[in-house]
PDB file of N, CA and C in Angstrom:
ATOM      1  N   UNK A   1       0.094 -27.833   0.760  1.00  0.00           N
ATOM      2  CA  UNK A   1      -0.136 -29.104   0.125  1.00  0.00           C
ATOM      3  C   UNK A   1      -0.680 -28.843  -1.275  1.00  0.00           C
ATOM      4  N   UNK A   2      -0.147 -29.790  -2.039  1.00  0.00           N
ATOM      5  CA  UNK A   2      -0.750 -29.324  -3.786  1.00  0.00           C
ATOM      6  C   UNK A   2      -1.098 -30.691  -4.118  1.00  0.00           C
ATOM      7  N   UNK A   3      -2.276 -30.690  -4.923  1.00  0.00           N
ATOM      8  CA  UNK A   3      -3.196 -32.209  -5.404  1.00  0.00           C
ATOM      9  C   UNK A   3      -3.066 -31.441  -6.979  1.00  0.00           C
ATOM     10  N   UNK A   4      -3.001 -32.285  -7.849  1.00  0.00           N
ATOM     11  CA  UNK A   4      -3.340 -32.086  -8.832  1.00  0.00           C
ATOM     12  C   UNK A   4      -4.333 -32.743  -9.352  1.00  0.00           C
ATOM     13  N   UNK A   5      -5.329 -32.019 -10.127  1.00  0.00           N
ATOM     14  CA  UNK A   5      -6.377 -32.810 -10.455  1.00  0.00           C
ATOM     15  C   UNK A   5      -6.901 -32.529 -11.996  1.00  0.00           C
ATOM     16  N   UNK A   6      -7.534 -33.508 -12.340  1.00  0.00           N
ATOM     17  CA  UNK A   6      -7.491 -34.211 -13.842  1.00  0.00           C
ATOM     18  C   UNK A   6      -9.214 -34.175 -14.085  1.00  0.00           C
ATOM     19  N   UNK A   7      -9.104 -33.871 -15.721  1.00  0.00           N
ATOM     20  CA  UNK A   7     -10.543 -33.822 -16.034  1.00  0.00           C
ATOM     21  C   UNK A   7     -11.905 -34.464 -15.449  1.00  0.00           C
ATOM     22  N   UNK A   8     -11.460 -35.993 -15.449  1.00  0.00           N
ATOM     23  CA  UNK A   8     -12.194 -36.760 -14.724  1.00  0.00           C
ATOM     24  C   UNK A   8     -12.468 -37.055 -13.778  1.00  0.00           C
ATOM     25  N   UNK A   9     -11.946 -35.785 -12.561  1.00  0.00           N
ATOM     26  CA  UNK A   9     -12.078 -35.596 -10.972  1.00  0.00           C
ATOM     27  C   UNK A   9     -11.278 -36.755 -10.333  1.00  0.00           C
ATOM     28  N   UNK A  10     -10.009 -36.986 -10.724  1.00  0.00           N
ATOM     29  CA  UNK A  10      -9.310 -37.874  -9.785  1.00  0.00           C
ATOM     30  C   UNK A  10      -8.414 -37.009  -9.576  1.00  0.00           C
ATOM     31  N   UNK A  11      -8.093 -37.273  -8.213  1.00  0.00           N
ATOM     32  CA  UNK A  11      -6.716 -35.914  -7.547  1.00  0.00           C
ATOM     33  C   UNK A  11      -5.869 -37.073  -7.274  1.00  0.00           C
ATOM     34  N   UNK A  12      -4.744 -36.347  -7.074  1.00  0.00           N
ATOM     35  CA  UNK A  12      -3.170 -36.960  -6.861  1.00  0.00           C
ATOM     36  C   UNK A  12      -2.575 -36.035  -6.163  1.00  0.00           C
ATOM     37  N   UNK A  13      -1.953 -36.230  -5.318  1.00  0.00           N
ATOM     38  CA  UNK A  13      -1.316 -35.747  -4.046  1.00  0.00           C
ATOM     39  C   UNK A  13       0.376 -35.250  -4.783  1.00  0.00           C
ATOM     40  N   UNK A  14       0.607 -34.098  -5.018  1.00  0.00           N
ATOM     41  CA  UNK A  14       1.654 -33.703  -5.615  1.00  0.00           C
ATOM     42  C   UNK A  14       3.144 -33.149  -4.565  1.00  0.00           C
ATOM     43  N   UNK A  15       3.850 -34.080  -4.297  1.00  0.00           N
ATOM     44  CA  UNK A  15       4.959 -33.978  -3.592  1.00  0.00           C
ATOM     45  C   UNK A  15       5.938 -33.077  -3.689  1.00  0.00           C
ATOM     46  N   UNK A  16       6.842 -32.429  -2.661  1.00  0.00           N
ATOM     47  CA  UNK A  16       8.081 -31.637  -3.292  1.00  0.00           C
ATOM     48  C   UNK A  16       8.057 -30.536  -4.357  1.00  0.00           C
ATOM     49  N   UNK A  17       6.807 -30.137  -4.355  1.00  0.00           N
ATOM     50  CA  UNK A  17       7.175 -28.797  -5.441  1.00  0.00           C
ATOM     51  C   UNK A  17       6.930 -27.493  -3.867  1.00  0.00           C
ATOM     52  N   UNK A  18       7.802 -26.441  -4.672  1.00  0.00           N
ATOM     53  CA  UNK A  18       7.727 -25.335  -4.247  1.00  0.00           C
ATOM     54  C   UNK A  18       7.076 -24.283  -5.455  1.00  0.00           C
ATOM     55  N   UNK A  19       6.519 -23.217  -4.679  1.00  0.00           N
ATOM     56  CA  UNK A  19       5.843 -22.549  -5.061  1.00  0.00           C
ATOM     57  C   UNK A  19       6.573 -21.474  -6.233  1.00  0.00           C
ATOM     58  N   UNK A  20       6.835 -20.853  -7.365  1.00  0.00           N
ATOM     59  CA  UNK A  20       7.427 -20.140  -7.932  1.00  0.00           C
ATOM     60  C   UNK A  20       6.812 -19.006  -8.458  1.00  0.00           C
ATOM     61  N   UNK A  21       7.668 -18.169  -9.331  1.00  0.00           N
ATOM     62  CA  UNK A  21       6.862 -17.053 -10.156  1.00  0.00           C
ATOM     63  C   UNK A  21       6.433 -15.686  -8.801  1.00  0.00           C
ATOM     64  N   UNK A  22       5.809 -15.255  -9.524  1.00  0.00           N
ATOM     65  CA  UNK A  22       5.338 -14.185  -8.914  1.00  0.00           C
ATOM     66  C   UNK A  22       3.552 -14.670  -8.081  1.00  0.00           C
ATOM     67  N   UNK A  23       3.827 -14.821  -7.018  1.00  0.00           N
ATOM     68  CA  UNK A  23       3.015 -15.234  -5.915  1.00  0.00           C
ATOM     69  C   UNK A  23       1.527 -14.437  -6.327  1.00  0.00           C
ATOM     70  N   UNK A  24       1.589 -13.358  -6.660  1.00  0.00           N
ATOM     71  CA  UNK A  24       0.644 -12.425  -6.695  1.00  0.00           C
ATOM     72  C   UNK A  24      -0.414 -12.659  -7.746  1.00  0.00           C
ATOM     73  N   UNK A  25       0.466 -13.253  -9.644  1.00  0.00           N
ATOM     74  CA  UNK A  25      -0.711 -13.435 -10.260  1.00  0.00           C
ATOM     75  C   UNK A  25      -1.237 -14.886 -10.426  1.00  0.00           C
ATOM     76  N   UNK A  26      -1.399 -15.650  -9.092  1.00  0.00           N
ATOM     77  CA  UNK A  26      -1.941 -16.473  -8.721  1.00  0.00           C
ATOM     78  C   UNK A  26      -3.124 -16.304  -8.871  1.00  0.00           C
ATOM     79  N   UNK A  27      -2.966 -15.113  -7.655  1.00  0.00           N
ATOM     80  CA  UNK A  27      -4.907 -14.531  -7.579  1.00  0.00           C
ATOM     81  C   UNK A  27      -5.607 -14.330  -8.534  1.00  0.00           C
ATOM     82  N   UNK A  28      -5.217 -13.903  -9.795  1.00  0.00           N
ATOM     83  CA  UNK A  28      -5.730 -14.041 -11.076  1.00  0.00           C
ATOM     84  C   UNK A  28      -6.361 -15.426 -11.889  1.00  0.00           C
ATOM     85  N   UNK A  29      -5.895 -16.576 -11.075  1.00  0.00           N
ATOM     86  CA  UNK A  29      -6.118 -17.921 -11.766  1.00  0.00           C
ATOM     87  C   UNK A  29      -7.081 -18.858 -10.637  1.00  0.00           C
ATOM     88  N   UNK A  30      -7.546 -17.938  -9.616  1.00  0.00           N
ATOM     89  CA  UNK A  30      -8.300 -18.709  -8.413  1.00  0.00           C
ATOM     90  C   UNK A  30      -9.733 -19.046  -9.374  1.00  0.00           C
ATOM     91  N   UNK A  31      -9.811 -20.203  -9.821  1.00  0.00           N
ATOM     92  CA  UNK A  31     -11.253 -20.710  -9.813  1.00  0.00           C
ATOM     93  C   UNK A  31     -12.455 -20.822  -8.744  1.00  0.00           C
ATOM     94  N   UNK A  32     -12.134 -21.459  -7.453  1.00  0.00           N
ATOM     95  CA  UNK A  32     -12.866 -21.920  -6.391  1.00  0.00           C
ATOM     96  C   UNK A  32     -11.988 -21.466  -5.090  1.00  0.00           C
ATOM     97  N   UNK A  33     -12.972 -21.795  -4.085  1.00  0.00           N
ATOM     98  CA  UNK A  33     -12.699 -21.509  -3.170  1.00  0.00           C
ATOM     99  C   UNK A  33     -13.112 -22.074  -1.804  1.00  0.00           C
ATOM    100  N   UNK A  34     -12.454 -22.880  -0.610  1.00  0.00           N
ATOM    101  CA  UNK A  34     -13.434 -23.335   0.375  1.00  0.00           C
ATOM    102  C   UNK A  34     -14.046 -22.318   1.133  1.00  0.00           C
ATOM    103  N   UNK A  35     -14.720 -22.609   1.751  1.00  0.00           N
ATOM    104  CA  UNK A  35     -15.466 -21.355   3.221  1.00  0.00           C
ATOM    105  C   UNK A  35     -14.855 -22.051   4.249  1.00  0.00           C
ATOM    106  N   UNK A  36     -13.901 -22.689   4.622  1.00  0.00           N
ATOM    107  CA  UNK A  36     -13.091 -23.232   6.044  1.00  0.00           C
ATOM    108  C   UNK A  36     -11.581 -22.918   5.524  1.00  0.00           C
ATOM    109  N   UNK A  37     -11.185 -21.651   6.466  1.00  0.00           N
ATOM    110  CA  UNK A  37      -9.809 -21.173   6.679  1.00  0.00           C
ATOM    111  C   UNK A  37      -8.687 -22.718   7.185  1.00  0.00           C
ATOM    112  N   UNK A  38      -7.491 -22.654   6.542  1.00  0.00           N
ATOM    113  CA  UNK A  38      -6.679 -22.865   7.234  1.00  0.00           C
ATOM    114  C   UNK A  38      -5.212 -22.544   7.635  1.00  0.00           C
ATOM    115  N   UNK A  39      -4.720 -23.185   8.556  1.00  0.00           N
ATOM    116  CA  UNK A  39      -3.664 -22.461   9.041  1.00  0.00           C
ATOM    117  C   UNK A  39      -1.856 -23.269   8.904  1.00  0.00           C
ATOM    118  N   UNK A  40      -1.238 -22.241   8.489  1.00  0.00           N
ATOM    119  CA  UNK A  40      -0.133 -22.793   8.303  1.00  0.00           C
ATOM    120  C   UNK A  40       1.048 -21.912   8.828  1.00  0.00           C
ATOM    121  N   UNK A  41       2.006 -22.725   9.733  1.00  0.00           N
ATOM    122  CA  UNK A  41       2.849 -21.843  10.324  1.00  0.00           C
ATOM    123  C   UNK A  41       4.090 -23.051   9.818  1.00  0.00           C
ATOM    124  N   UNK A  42       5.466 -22.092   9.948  1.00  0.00           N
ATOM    125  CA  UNK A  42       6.656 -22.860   9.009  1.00  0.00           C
ATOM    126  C   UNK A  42       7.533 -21.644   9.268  1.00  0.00           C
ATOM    127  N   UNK A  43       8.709 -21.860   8.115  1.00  0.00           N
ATOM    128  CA  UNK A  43      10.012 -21.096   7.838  1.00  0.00           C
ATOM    129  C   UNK A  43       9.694 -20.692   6.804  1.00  0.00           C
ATOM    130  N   UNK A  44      10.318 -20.074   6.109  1.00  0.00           N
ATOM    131  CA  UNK A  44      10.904 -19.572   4.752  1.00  0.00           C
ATOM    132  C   UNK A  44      12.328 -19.244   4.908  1.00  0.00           C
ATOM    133  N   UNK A  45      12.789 -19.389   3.887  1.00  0.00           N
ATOM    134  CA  UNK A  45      14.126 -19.051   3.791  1.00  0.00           C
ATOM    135  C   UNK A  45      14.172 -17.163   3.178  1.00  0.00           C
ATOM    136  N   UNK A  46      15.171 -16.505   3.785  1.00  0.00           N
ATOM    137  CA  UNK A  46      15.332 -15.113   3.413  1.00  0.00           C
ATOM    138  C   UNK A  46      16.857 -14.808   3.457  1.00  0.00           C
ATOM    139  N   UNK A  47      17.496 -13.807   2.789  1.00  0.00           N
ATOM    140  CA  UNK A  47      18.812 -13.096   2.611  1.00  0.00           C
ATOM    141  C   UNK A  47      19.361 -13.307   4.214  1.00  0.00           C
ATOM    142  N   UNK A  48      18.540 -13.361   4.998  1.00  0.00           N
ATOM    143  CA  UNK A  48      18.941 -13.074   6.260  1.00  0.00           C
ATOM    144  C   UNK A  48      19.043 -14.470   7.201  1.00  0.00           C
ATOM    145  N   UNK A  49      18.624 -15.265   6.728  1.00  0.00           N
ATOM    146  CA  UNK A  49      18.229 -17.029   6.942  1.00  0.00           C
ATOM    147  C   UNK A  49      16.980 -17.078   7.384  1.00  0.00           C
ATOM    148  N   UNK A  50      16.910 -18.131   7.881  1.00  0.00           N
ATOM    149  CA  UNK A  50      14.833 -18.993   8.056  1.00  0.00           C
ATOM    150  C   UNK A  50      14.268 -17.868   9.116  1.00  0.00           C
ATOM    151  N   UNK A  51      13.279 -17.732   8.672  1.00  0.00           N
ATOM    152  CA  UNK A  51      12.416 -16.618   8.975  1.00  0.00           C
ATOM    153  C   UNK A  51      10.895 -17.401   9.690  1.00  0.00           C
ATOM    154  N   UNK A  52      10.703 -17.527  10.594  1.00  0.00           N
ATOM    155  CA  UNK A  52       9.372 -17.797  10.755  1.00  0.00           C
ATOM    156  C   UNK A  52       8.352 -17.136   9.990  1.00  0.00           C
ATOM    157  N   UNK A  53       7.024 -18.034   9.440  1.00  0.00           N
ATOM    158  CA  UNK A  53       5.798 -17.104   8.525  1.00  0.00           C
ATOM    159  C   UNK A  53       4.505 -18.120   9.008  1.00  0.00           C
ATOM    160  N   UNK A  54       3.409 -17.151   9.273  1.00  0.00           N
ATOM    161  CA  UNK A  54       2.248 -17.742   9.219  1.00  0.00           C
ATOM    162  C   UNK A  54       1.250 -17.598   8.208  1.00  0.00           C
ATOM    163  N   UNK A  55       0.514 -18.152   7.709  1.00  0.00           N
ATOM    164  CA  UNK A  55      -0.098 -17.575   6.592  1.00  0.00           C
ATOM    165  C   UNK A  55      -1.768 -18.477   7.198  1.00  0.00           C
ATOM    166  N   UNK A  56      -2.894 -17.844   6.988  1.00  0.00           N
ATOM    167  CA  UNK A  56      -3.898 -17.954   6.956  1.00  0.00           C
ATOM    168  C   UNK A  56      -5.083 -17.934   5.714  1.00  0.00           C
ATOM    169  N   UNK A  57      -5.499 -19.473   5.092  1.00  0.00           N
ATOM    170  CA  UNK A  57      -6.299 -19.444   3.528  1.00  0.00           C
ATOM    171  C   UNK A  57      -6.785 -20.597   3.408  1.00  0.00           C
ATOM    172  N   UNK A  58      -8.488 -20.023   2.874  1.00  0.00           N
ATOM    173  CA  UNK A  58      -8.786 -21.787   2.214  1.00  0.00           C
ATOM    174  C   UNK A  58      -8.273 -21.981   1.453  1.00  0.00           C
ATOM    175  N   UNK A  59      -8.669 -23.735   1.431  1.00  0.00           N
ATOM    176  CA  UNK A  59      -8.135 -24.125   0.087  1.00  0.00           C
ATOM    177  C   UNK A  59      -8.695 -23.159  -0.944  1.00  0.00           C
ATOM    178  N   UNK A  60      -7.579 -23.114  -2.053  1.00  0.00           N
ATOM    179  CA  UNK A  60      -8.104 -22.895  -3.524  1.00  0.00           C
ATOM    180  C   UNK A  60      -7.785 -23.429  -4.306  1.00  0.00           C
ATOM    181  N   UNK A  61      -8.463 -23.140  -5.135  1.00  0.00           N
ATOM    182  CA  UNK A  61      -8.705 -24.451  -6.783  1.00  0.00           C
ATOM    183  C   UNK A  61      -8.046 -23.420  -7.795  1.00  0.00           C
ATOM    184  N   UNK A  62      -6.748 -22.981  -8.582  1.00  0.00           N
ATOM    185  CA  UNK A  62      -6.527 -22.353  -9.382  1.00  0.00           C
ATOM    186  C   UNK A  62      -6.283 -23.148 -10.365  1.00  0.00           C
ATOM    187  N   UNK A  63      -6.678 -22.462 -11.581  1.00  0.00           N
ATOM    188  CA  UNK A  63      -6.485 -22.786 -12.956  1.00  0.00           C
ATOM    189  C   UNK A  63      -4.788 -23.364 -13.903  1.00  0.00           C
ATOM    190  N   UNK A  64      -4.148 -22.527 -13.049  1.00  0.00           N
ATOM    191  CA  UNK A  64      -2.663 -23.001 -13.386  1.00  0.00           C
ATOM    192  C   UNK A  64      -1.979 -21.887 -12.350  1.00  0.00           C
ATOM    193  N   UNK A  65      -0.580 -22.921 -11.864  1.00  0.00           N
ATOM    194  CA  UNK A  65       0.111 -22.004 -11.152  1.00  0.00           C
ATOM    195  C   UNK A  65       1.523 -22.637 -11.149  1.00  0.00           C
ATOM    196  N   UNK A  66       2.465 -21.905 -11.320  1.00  0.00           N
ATOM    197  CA  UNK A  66       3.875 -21.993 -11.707  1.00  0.00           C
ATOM    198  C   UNK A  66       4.362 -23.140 -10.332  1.00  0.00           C
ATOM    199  N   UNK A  67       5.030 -23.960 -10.175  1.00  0.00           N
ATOM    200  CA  UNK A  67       5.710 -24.489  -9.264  1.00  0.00           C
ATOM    201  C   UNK A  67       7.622 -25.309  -9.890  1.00  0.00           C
ATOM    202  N   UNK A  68       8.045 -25.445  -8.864  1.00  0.00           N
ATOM    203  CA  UNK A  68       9.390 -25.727  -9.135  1.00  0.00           C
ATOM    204  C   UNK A  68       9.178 -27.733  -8.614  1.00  0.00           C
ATOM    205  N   UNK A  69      10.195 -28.210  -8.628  1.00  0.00           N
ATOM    206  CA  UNK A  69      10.681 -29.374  -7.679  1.00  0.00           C
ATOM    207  C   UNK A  69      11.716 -28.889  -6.767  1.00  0.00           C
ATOM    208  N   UNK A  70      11.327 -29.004  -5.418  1.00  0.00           N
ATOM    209  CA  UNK A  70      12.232 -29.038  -4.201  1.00  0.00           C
ATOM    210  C   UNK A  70      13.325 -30.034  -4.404  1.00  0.00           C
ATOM    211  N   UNK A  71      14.397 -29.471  -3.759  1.00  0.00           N
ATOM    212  CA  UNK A  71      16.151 -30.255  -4.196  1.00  0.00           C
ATOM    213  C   UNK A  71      15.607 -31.648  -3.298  1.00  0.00           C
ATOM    214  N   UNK A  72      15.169 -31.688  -2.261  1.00  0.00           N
ATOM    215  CA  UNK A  72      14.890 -32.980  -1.540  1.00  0.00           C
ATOM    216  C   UNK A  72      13.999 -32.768  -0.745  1.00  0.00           C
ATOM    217  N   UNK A  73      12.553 -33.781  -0.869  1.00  0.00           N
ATOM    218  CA  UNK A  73      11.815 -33.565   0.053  1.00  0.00           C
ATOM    219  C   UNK A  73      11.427 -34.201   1.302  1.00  0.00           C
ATOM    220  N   UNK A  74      11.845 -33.970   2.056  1.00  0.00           N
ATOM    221  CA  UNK A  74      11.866 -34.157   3.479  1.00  0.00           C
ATOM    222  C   UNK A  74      10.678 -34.810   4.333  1.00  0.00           C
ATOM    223  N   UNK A  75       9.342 -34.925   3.424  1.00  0.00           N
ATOM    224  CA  UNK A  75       7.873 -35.051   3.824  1.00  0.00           C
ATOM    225  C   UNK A  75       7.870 -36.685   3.676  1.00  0.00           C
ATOM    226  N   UNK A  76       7.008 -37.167   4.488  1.00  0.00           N
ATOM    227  CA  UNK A  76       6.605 -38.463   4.586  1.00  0.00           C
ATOM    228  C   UNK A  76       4.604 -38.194   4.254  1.00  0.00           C
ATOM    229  N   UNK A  77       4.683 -39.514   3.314  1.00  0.00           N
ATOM    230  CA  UNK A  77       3.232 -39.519   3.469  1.00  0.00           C
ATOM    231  C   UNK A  77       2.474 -39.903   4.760  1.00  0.00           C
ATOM    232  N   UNK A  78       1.286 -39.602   4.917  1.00  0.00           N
ATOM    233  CA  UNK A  78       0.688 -39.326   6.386  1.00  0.00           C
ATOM    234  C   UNK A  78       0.244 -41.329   6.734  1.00  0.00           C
ATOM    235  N   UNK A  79       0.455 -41.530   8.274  1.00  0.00           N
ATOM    236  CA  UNK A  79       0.068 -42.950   8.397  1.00  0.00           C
ATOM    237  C   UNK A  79      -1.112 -43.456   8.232  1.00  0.00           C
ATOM    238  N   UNK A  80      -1.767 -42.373   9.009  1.00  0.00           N
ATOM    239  CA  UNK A  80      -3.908 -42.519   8.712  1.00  0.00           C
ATOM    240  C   UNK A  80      -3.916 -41.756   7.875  1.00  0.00           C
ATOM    241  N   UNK A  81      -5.025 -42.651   7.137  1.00  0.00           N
ATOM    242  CA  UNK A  81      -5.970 -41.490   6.483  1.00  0.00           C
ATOM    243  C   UNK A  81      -6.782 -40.749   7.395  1.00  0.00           C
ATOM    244  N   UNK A  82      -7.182 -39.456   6.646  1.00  0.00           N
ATOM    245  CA  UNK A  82      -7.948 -37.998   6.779  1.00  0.00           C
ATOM    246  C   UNK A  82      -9.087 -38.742   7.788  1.00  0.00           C
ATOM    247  N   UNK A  83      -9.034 -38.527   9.354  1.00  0.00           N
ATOM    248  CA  UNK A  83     -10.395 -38.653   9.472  1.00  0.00           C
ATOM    249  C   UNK A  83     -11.555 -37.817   9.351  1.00  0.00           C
ATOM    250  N   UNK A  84     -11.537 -37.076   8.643  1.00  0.00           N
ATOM    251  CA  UNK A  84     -12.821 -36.204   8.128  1.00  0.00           C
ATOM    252  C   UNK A  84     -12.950 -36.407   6.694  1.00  0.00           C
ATOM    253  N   UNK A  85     -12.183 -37.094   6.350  1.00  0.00           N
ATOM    254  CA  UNK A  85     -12.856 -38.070   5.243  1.00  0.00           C
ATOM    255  C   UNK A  85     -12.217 -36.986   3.396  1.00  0.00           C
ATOM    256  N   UNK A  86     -11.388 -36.229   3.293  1.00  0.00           N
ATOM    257  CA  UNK A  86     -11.127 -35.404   2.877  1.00  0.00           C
ATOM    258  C   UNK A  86     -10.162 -35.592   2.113  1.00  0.00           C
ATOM    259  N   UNK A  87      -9.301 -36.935   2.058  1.00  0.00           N
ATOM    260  CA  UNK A  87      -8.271 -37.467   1.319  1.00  0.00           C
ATOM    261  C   UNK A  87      -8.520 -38.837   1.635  1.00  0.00           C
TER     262      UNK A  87
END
């Protein structure tokens, strides 16, 4: 999930981008960081077709990070809001 957020601390919920560039000098632009892991399990696409991947990370707050627009995004916004109060 990607929020973008603006000088004046208002976030916006940023739809349909995929991740681009070189994944790695991300880590270079991590500002912040939560202390509560989370978990994400999915596909990726590979030479070989969809690949199951799990990946395990708090949120982070980076400074800038390359993203694309997805050809179509498939996501619906959520019906409830966050009950832990978080969006």
């Amino acid at each position: 999930m990607v929020d973008r957020i603006f000088p004046d601390d208002r976030e916006e919920l940023f739809r349909g981008a995929d991740f681009t560039g070189t994944p790695l000098s991300a880590f270079s632009k991590i500002t912040a960081a939560d202390n509560a892991p989370d978990i994400f399990n999915g596909v990726r696409g590979a030479e070989s077709g969809w690949v199951p991947v799990s990946a395990v990370s708090p949120s982070l707050l980076l400074s800038q990070v390359e993203v694309q627009k997805k050809e179509k995004s498939q996501e619906r916004l959520p019906i409830f809001s966050d009950p832990v109060g978080k969006s």
